[in-house]
N, C-alpha and C. Protein backbone atom coordinates (compact mmCIF):
# COMPACT_ATOMS: atom_id res chain seq x y z
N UNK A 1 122.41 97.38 -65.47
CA UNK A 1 123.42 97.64 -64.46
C UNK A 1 123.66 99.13 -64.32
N UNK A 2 122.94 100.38 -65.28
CA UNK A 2 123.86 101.24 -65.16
C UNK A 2 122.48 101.77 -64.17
N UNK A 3 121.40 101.63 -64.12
CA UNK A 3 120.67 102.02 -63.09
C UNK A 3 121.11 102.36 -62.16
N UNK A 4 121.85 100.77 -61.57
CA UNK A 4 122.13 100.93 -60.11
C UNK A 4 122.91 101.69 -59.40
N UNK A 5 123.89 102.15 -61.01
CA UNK A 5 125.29 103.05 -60.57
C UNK A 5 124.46 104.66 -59.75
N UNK A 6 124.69 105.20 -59.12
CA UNK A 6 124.50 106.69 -58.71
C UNK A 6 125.36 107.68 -58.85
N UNK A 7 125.26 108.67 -59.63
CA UNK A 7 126.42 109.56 -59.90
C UNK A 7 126.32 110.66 -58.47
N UNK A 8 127.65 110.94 -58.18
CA UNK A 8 127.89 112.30 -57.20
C UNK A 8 127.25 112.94 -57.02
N UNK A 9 127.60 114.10 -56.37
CA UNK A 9 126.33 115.10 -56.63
C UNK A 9 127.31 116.08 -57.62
N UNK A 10 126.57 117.33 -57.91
CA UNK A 10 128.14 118.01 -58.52
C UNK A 10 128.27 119.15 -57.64
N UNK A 11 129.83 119.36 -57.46
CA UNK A 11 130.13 120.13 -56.74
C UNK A 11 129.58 121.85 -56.74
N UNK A 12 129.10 122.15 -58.54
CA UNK A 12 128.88 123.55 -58.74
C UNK A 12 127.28 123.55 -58.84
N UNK A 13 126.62 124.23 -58.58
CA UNK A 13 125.46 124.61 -59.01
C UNK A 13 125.33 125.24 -60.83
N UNK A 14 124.18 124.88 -61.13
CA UNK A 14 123.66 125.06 -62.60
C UNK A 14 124.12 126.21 -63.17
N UNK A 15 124.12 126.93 -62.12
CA UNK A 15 124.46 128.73 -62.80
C UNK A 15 126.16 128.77 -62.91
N UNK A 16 126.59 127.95 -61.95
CA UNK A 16 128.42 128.03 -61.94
C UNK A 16 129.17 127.24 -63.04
N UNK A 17 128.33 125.73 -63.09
CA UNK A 17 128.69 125.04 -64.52
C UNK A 17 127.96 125.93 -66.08
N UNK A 18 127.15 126.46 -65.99
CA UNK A 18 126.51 126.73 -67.18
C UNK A 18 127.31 128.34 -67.35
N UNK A 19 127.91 129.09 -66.88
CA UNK A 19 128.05 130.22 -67.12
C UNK A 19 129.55 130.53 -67.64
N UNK A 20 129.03 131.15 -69.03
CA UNK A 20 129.60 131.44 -70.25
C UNK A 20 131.13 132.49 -69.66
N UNK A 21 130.83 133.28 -69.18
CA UNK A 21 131.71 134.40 -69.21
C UNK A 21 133.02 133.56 -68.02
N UNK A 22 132.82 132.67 -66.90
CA UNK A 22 134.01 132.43 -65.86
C UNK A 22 134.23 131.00 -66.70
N UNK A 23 133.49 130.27 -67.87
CA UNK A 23 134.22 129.00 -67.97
C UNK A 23 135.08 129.01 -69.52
N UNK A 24 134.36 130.49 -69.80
CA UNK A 24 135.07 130.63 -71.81
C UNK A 24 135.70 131.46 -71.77
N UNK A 25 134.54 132.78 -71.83
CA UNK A 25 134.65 134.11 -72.07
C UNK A 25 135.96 134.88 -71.68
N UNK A 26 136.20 134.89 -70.32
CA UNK A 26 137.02 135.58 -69.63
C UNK A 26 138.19 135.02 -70.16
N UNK A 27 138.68 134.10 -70.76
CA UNK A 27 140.04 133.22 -70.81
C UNK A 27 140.08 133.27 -72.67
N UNK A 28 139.12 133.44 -73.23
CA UNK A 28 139.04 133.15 -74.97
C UNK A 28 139.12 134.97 -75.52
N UNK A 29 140.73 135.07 -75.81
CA UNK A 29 140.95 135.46 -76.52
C UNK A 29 140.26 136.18 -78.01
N UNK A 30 139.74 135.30 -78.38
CA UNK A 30 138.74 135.98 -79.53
C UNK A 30 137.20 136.43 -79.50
N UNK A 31 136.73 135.84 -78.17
CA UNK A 31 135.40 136.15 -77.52
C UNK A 31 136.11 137.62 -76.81
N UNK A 32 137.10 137.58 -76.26
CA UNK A 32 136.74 139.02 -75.57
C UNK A 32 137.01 140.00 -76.57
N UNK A 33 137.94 139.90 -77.72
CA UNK A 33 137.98 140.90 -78.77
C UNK A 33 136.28 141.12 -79.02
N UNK A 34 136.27 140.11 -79.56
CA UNK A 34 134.78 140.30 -80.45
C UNK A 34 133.72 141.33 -79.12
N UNK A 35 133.89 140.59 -78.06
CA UNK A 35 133.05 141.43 -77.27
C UNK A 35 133.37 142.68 -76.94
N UNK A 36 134.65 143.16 -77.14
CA UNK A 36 135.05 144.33 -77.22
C UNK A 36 134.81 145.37 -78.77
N UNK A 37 135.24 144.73 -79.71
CA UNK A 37 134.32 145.77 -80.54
C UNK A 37 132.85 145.45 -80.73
N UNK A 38 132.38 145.09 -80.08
CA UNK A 38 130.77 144.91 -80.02
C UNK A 38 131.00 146.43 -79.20
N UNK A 39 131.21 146.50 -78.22
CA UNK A 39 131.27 147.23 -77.62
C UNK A 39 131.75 148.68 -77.83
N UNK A 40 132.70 148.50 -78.97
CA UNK A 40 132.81 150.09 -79.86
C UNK A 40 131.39 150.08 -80.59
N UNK A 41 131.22 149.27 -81.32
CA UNK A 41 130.27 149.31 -82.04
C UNK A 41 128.85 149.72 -81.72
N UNK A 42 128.80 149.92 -80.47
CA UNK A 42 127.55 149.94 -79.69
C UNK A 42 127.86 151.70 -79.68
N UNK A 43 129.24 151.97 -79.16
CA UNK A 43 129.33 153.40 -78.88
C UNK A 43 129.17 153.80 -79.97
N UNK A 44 129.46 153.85 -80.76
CA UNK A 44 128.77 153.92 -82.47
C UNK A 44 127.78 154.40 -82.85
N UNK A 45 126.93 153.71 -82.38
CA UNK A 45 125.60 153.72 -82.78
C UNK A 45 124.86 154.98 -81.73
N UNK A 46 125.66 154.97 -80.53
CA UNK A 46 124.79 155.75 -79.57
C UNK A 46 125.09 157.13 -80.43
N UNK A 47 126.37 157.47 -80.68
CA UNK A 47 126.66 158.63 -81.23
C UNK A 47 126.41 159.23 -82.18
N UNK A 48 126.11 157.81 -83.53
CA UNK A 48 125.16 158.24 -84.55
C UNK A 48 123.70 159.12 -84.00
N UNK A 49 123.31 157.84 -83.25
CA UNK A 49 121.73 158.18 -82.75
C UNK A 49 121.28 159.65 -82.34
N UNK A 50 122.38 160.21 -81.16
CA UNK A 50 122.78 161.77 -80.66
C UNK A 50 122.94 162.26 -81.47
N UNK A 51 123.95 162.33 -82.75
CA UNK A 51 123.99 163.52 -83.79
C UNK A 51 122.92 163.24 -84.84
N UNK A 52 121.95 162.55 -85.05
CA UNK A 52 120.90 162.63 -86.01
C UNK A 52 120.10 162.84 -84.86
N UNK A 53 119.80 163.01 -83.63
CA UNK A 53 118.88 163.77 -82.76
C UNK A 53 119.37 165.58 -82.66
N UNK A 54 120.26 165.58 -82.13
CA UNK A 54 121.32 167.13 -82.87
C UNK A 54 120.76 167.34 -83.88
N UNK A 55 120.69 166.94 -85.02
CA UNK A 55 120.55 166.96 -85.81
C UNK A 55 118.98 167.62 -87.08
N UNK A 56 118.60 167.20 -86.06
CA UNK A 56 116.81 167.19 -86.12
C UNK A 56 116.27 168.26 -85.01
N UNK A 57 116.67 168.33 -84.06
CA UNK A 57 116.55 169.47 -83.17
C UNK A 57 116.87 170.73 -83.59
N UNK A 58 118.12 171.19 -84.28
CA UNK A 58 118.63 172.14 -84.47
C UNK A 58 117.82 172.26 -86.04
N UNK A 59 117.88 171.42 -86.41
CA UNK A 59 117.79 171.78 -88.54
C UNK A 59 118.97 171.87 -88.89
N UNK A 60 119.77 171.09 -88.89
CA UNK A 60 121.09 171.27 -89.21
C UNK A 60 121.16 169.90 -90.38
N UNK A 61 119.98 168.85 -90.42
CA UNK A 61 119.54 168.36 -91.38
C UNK A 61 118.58 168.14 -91.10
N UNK A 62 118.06 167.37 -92.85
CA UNK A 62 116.57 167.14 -92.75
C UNK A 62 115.88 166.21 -91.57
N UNK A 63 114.57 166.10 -91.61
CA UNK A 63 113.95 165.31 -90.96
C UNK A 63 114.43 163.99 -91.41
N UNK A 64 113.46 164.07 -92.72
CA UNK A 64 113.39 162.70 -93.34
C UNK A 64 114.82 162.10 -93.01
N UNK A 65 116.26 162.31 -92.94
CA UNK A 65 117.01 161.86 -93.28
C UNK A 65 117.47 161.36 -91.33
N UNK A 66 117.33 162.30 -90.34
CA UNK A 66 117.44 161.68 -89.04
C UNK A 66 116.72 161.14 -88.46
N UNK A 67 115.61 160.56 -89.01
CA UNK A 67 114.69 159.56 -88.30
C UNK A 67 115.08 158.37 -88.50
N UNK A 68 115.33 157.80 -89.80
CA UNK A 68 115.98 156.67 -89.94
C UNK A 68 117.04 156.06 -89.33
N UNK A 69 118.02 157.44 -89.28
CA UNK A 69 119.61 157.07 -88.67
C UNK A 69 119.08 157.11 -87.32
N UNK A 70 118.37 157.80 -86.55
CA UNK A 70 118.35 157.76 -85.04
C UNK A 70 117.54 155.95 -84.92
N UNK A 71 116.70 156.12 -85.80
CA UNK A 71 116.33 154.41 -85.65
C UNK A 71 117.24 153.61 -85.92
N UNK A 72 118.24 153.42 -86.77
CA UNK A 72 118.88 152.61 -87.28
C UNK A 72 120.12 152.97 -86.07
N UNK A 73 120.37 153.78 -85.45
CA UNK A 73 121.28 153.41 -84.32
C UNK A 73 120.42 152.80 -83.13
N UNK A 74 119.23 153.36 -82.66
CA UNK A 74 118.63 152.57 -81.70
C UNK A 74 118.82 151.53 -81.92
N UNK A 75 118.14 150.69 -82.32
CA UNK A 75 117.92 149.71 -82.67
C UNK A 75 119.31 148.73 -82.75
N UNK A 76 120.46 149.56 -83.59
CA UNK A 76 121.86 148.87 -82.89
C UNK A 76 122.17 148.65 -81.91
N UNK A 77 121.74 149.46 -81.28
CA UNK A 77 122.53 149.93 -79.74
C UNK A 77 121.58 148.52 -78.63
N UNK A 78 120.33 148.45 -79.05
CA UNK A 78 119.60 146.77 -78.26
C UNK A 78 120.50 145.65 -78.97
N UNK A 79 120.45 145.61 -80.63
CA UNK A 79 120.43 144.43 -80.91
C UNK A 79 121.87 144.42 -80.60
N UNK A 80 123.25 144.84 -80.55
CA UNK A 80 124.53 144.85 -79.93
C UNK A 80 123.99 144.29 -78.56
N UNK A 81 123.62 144.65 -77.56
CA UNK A 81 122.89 144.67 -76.28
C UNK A 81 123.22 143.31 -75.94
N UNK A 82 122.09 142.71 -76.46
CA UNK A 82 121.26 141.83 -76.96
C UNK A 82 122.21 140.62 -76.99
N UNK A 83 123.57 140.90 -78.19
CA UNK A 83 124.40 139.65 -78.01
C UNK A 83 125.24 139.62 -77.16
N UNK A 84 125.77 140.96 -76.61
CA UNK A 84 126.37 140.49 -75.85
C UNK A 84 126.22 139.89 -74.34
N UNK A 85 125.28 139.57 -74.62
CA UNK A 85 124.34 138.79 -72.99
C UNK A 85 124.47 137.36 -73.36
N UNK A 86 124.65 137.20 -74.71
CA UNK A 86 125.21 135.58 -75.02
C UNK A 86 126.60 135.39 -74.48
N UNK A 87 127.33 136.47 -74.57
CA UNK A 87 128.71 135.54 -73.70
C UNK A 87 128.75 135.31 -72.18
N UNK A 88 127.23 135.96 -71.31
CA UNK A 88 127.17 135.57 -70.20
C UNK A 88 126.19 134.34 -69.77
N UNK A 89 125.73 134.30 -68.64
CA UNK A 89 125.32 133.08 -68.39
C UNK A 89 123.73 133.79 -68.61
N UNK A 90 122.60 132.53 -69.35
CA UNK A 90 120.90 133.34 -69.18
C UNK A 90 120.49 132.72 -68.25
């Protein structure tokens, strides 16, 4: 019997029901914190990244020691990126 039943159509399209940021995000309290210091956290990293490039440009420190940090902020600065595209719709 449940064959025969036919459901509605739905009123929203896939992208309007499925999307994170107008049905959670925007209204959840602890998603927008979190997405907000993601978002310091990102500036963070850019600024690390700039002063161990400063850094290496000038000689104001070693090599060895601003290659890592300029990687280790890159690399923040995507993988931050990165999640915060999870609180929107893919």
């Amino acid at each position: 019997w449940l064959a025969k039943v036919a459901l509605p159509p739905s009123p929203l399209s896939r992208e309007e029901l499925l999307n994170r940021w107008d049905q959670h995000t925007a209204y959840c309290k602890h998603c927008r914190e979190a997405l907000s210091n993601m978002e310091v956290v990102q500036k963070g990293c850019a600024a690390l990244f700039l002063a161990a490039l400063v850094g290496a440009q000038t000689e104001l420190a070693p090599n060895a020691l601003c290659l890592p940090v300029e990687l280790l902020g890159a690399v923040g600065m995507a993988g931050i990126q990165t999640l915060k595209q999870e609180f929107r719709f893919k």
